[in-house]
C-alpha atoms as a PDB file:
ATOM      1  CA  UNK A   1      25.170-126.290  26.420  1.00  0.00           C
ATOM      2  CA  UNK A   2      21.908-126.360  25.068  1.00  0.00           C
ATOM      3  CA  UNK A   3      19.664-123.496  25.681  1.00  0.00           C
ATOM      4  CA  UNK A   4      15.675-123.179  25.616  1.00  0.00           C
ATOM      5  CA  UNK A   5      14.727-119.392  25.499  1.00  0.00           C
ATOM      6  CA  UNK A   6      11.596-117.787  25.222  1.00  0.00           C
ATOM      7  CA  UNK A   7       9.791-116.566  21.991  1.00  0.00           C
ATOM      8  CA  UNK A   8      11.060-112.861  22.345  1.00  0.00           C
ATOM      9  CA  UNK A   9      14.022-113.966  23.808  1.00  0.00           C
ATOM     10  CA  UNK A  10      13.819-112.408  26.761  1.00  0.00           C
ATOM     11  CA  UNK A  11      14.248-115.485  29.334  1.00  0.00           C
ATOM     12  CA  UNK A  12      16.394-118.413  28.988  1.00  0.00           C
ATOM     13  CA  UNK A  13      17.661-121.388  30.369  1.00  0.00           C
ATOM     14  CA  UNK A  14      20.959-123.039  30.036  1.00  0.00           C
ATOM     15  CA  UNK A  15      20.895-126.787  30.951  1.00  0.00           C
ATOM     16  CA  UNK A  16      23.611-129.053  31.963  1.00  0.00           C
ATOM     17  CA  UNK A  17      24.730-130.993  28.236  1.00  0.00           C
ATOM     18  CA  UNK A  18      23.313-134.251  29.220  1.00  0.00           C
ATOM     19  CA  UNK A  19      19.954-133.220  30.165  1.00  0.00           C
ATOM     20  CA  UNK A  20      17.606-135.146  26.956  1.00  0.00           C
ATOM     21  CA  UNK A  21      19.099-138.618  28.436  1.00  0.00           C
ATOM     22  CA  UNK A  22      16.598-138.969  31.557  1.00  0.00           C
ATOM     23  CA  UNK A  23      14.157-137.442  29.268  1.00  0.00           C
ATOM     24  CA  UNK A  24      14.225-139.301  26.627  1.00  0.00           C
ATOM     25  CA  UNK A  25      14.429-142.485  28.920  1.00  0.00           C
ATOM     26  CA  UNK A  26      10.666-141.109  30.041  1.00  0.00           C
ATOM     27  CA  UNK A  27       7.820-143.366  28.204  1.00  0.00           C
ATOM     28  CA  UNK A  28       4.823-141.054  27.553  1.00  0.00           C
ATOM     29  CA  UNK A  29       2.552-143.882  29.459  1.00  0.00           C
ATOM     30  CA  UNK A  30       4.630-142.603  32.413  1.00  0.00           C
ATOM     31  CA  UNK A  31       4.488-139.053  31.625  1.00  0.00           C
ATOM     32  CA  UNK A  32       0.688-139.155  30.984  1.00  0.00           C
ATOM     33  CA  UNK A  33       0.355-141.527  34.316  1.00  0.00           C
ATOM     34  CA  UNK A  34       2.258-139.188  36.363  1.00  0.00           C
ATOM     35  CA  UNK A  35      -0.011-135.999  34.696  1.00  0.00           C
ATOM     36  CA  UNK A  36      -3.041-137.916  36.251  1.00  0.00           C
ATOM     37  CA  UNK A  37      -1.726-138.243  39.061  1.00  0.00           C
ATOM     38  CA  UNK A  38      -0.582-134.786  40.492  1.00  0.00           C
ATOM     39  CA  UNK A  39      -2.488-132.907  38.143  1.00  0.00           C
ATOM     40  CA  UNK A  40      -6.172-131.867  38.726  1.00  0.00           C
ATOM     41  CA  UNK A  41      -7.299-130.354  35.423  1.00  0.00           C
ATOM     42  CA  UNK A  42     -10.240-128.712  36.937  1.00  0.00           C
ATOM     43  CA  UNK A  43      -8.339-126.481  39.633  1.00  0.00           C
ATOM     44  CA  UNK A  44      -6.369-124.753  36.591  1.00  0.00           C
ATOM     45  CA  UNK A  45      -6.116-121.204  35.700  1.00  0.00           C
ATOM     46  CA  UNK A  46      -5.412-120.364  32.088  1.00  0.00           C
ATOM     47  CA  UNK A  47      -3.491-116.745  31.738  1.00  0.00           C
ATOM     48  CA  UNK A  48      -3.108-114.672  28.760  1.00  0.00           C
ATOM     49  CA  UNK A  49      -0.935-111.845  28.406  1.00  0.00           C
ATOM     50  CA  UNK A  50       0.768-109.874  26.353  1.00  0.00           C
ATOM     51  CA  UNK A  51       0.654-107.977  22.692  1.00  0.00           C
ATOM     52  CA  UNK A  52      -1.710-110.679  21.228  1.00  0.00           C
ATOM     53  CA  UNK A  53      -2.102-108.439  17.817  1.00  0.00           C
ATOM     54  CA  UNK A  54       2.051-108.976  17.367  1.00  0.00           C
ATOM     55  CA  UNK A  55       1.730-112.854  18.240  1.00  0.00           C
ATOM     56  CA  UNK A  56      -1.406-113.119  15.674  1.00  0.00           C
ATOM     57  CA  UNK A  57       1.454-111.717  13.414  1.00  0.00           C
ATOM     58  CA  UNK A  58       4.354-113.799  13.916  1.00  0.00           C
ATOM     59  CA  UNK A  59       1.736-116.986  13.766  1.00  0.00           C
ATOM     60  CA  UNK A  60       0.751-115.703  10.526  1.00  0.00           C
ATOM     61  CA  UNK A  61       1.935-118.031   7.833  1.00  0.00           C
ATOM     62  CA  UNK A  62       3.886-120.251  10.348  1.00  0.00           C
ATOM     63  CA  UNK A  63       1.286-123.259   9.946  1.00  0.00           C
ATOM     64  CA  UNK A  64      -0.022-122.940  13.422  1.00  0.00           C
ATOM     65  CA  UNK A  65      -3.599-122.625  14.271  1.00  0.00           C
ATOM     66  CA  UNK A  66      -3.349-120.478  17.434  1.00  0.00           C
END
């Protein structure tokens, strides 16, 4: 089974085999439709946490720009 897990490992997920079928059968005009839809953008919170010097570290080099 495939498995999604966080960055330090510490949570993960196993899903059932055959879970990227219904995904992948998802156009992004739906995805983005149904985002409109249910989301309101300005009732979000944004949270940060965590050691942010150690992420700046394991970013470093990697190509990303956060």
């Amino acid at each position: 089974m495939p498995l999604i897990q966080t960055q330090d490992k510490s949570a993960a997920i196993q899903l059932p085999a055959n879970y990227e079928k219904p995904i992948n059968a998802v156009a992004p005009e739906q995805v983005n439709a149904a985002l409109k839809k249910y989301i309101d953008y300005t009732k979000r919170a944004i949270i940060k946490a965590g050691d942010f010097e150690k992420a700046a570290r394991f970013f470093v080099g990697s190509g990303s720009k956060n």
